[in-house]
Structures are given as structure tokens and as C-alpha cells.
C-alpha atoms as a PDB file:
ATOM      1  CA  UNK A   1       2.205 -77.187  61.237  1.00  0.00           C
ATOM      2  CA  UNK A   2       2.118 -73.923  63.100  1.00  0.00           C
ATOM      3  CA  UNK A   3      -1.649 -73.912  63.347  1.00  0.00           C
ATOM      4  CA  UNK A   4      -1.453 -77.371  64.943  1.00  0.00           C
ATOM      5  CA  UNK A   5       0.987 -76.266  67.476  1.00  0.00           C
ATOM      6  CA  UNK A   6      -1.040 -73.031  68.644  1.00  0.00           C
ATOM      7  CA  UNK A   7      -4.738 -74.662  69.028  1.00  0.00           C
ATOM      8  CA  UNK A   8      -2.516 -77.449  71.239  1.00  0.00           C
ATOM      9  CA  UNK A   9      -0.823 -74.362  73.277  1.00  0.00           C
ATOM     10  CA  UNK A  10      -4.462 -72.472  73.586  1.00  0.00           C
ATOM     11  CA  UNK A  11      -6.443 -76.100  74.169  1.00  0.00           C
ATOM     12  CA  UNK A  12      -8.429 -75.514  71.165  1.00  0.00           C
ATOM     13  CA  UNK A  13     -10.932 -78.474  71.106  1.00  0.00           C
ATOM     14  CA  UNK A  14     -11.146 -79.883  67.481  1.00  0.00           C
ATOM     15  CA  UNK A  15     -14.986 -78.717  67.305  1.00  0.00           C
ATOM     16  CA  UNK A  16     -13.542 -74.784  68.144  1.00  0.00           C
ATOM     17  CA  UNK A  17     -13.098 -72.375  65.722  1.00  0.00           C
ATOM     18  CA  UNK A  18      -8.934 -70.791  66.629  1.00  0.00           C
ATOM     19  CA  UNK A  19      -8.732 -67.951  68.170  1.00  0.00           C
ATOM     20  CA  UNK A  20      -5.671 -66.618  66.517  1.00  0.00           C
ATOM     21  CA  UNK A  21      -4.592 -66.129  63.019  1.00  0.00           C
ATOM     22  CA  UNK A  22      -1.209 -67.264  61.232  1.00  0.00           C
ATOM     23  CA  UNK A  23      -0.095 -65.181  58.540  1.00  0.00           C
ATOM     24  CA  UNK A  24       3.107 -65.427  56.371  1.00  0.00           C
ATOM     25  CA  UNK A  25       5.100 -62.842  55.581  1.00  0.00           C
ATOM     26  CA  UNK A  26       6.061 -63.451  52.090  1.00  0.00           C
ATOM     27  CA  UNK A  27       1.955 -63.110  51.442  1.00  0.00           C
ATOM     28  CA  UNK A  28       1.954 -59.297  53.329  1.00  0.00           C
ATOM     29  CA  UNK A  29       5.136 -58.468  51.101  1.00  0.00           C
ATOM     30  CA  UNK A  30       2.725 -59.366  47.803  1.00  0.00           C
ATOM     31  CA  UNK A  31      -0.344 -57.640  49.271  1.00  0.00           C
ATOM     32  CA  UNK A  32       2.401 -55.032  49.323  1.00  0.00           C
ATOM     33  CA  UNK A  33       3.518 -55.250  45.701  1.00  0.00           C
ATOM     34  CA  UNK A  34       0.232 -55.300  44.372  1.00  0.00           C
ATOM     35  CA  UNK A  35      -0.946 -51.972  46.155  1.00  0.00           C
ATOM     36  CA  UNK A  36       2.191 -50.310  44.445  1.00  0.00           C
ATOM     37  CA  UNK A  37       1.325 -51.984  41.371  1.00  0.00           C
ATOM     38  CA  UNK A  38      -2.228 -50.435  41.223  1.00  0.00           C
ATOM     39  CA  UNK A  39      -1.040 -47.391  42.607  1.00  0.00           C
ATOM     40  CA  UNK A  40       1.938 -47.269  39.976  1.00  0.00           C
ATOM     41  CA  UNK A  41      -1.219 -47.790  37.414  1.00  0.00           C
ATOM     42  CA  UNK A  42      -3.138 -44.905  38.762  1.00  0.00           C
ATOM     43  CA  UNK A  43      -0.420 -42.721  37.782  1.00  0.00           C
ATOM     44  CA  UNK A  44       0.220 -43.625  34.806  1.00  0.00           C
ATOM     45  CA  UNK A  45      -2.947 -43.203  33.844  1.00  0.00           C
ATOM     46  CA  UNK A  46      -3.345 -40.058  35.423  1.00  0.00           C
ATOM     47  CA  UNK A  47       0.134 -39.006  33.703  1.00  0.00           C
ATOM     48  CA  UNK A  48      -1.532 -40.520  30.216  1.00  0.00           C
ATOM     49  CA  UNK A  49      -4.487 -38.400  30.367  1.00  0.00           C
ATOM     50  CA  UNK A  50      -2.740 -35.985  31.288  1.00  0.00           C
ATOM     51  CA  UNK A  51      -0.021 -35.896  27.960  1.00  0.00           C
ATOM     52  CA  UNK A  52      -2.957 -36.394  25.855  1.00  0.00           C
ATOM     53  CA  UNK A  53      -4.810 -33.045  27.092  1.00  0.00           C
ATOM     54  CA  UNK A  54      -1.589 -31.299  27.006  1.00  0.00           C
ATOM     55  CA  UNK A  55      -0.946 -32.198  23.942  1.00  0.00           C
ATOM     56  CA  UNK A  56      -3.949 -31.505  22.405  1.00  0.00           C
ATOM     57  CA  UNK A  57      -3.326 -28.448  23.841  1.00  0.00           C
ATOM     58  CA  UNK A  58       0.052 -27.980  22.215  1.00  0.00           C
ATOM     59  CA  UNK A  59      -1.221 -28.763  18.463  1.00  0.00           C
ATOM     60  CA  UNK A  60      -4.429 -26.597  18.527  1.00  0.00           C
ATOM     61  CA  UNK A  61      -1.855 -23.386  19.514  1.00  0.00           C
ATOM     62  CA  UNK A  62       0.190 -24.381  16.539  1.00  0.00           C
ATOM     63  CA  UNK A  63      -2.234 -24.337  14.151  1.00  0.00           C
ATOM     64  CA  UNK A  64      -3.783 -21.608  15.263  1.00  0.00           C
ATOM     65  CA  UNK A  65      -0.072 -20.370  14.715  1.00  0.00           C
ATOM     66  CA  UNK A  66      -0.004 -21.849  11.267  1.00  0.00           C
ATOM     67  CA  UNK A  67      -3.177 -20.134  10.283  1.00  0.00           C
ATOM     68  CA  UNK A  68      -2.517 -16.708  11.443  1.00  0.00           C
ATOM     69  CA  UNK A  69       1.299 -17.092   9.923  1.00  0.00           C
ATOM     70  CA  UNK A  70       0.028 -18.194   6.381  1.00  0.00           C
ATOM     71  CA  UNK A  71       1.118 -15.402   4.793  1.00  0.00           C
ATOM     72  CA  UNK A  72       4.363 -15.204   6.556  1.00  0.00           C
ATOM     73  CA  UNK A  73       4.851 -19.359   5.733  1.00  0.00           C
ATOM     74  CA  UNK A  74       3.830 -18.062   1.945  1.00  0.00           C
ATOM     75  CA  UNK A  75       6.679 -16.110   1.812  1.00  0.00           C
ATOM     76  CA  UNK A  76       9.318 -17.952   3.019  1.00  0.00           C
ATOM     77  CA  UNK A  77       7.997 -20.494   0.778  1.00  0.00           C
ATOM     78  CA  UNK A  78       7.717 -18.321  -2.407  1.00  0.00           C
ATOM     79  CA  UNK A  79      11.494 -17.235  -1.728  1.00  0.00           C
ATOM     80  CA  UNK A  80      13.242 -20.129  -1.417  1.00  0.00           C
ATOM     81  CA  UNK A  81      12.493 -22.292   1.817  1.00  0.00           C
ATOM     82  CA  UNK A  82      12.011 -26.036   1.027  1.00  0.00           C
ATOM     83  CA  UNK A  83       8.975 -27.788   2.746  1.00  0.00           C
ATOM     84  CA  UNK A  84      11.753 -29.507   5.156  1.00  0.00           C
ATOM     85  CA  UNK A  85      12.959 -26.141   6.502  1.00  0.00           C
ATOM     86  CA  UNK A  86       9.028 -25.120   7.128  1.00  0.00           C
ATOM     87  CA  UNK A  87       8.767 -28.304   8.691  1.00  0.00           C
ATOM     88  CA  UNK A  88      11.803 -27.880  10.976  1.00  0.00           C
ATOM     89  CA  UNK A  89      10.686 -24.482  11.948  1.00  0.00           C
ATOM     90  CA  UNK A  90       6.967 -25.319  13.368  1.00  0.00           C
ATOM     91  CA  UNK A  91       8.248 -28.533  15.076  1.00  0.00           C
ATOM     92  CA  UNK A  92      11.409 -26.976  16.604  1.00  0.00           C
ATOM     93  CA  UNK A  93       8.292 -24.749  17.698  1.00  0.00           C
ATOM     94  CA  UNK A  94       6.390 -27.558  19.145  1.00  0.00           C
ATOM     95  CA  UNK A  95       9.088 -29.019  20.860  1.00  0.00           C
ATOM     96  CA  UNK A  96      10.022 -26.165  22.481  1.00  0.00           C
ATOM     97  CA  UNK A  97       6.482 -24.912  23.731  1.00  0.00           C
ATOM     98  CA  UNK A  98       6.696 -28.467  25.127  1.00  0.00           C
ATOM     99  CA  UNK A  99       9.941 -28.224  26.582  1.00  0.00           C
ATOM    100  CA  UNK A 100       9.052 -25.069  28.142  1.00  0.00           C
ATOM    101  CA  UNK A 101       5.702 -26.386  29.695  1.00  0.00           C
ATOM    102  CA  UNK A 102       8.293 -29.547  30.656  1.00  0.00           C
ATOM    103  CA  UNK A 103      10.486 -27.667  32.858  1.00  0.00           C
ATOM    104  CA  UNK A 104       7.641 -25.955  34.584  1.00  0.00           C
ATOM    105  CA  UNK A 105       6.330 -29.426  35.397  1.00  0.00           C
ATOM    106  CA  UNK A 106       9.851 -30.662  36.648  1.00  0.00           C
ATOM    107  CA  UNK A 107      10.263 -27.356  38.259  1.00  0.00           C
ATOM    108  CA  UNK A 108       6.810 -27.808  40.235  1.00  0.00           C
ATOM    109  CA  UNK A 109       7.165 -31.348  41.081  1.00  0.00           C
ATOM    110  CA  UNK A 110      10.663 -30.202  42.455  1.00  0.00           C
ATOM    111  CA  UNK A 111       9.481 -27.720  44.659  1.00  0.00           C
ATOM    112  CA  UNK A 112       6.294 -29.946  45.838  1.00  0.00           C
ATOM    113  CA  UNK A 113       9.190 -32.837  46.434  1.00  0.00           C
ATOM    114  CA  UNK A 114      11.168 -30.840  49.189  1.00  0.00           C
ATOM    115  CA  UNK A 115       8.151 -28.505  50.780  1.00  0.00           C
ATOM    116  CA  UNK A 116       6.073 -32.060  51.254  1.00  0.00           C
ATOM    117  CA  UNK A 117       9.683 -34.380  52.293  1.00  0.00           C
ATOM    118  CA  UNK A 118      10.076 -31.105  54.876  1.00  0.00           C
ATOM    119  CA  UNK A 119       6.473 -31.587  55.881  1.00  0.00           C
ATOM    120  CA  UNK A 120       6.421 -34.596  56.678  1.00  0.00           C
ATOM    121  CA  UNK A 121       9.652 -35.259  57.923  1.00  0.00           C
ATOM    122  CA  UNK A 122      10.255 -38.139  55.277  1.00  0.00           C
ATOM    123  CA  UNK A 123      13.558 -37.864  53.508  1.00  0.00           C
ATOM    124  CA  UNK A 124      12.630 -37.453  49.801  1.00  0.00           C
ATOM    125  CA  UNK A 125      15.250 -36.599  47.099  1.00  0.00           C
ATOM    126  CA  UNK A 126      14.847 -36.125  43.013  1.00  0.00           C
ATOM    127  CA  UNK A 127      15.853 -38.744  40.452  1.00  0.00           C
ATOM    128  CA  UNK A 128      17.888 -38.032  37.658  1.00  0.00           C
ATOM    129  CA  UNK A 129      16.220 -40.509  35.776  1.00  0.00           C
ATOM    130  CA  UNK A 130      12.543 -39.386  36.447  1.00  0.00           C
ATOM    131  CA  UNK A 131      13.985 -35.725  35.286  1.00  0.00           C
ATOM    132  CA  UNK A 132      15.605 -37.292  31.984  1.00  0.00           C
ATOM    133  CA  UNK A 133      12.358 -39.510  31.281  1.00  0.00           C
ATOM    134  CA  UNK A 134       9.896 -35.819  31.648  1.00  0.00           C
ATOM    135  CA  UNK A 135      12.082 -33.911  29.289  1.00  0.00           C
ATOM    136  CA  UNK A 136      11.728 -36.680  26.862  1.00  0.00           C
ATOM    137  CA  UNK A 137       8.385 -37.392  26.618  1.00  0.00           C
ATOM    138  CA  UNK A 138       7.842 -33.430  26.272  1.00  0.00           C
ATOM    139  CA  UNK A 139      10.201 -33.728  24.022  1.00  0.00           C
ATOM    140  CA  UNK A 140       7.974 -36.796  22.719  1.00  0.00           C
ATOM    141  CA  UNK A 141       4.587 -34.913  23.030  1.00  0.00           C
ATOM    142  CA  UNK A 142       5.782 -32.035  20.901  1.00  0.00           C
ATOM    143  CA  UNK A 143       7.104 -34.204  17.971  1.00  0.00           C
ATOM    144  CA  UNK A 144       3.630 -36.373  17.991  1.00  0.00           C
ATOM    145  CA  UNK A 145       1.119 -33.642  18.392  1.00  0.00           C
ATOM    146  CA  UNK A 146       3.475 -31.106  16.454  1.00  0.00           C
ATOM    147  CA  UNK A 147       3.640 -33.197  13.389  1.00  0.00           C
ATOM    148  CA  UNK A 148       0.123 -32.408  11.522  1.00  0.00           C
ATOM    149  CA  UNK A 149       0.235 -28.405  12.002  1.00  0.00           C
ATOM    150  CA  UNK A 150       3.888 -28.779  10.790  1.00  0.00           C
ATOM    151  CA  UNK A 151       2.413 -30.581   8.179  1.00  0.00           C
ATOM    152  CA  UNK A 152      -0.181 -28.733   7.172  1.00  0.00           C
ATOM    153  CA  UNK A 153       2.060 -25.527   7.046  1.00  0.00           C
ATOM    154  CA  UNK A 154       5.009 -27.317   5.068  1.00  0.00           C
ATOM    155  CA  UNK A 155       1.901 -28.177   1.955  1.00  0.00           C
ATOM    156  CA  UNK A 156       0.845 -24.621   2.189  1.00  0.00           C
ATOM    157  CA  UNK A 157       0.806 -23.614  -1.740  1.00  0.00           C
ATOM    158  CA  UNK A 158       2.814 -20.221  -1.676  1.00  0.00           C
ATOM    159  CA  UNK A 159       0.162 -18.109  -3.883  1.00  0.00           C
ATOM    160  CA  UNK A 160      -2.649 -19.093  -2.022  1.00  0.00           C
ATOM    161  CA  UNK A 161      -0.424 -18.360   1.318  1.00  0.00           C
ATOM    162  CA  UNK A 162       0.253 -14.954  -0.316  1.00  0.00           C
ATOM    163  CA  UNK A 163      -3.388 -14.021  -1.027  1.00  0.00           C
ATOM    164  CA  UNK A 164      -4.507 -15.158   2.785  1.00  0.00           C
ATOM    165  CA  UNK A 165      -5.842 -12.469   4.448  1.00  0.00           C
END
């Protein structure tokens, strides 16, 4: 209907190609949304990868922890510590390296928030939310790459512990 109207206004002969171009809003808005969409993917994915190394990273210090503590772990076992308490002790460990490496992530992204909204000159301010959703998938990461050192140091039989050199 609007294409009709402007080849009539510019005396656009039927055989012409038009010499203008009609376009709707509602379709920029969903070119719009699907640009964040992908972009929203990208980081994810980048975030995933991310996690993954890190946490990788997290469970090969703890059982490098776990292996230079055997004797220590064969001790508290050949005392009196249940495998539970073990357990509690290398995850609580986990979780906090994790929390730790957390807050330096929330910390940075902070910081590169306000230096790049001050930049810029774009008014930029921190959720809540995003800093609540960080601190629990640290929390998340140290659990789930915690659990096999914490594991393996909880089924540590306390004699051979105790003759670990």
C-alpha cells in the first residue's frame, strides 16, 4: 500500500525498478534482537570456556594440595576425622580459592564498568543480580571441580597416608 503510493508520488513507470526503499520498523527492532541474541551467545560462550579453564585450574591445585598433604590427611584420618570432615575441609578449600578468584573477577569487571562508562560518556551502573549470579557460579565451579580431589583425599587409607613420603 505504501509502495503503491510512493512510485505514484515519484512517477515510477510500472516497467521501473523504485527508487526508494520501505522498511518497517518492527523488522529493524528484530534485526535488533537477534544481534543481542548472538552477541548474548558470544558471551556465554566466552564466559563457558572460560569456567571450564578456571576450573580445571582450581582442581589440578587441589590435588596437587591433596598429594603433598597426604601425610597430614593420614593423620587426621588415623586420629579420629571421619571421611565427611576430610571432605568438608578440601571443598570448603575449593570453594574458597574460587570465591577468592570470584571477587577479583567482580572486582575487575567493576573497575572496567566505571573507567569505560567515564570514557565514553555512557552512563553504566553494576547489577546486583549479575554480582549475586558470579559469586554463585564460583561458588558452583568450586563444588564441581572440587569434588574428585576432595574425593580422592576423603578414601585416602590412613597407613598408607602415614608412610607417604
Amino acid at each position: 500500500m505504501a509502495a503503491a503510493l510512493l512510485r505514484e508520488r515519484h512517477r515510477i513507470q510500472p516497467d521501473q525498478d523504485d527508487d526508494f526503499t520501505v522498511r518497517n520498523p518492527e523488522d529493524m527492532l528484530q534485526l535488533r534482537m537477534d544481534a543481542n541474541r548472538t552477541m548474548t551467545l558470544l558471551l556465554v560462550s566466552v564466559g563457558s570456556v572460560s569456567l571450564v579453564v578456571g576450573g580445571i585450574g582450581i582442581m589440578n591445585v587441589m590435588l596437587v594440595s591433596v598429594t603433598e598433604r597426604t601425610r597430614e590427611i593420614g593423620v587426621r584420618l588415623a586420629v579420629g576425622a571421619t571421611e565427611g570432615q576430610v571432605r568438608f575441609q578440601f571443598l570448603s578449600e575449593a570453594v574458597i580459592l574460587c570465591l577468592a578468584g570470584g571477587a577479583v573477577g567482580i572486582l575487575i569487571g567493576f573497575i572496567g564498568t566505571i573507567v569505560l562508562g567515564r570514557t565514553m560518556g555512557w552512563p553504566m551502573e553494576v547489577s546486583t543480580d549479575a554480582v549475586s549470579v558470579a559469586a554463585l557460579f564460583s561458588i558452583g565451579v568450586g563444588v564441581f571441580f572440587g569434588y574428585y580431589p576432595t574425593r580422592k583425599a576423603a578414601s585416602l587409607d590412613p597407613i598408607e597416608a602415614l608412610r607417604f613420603e
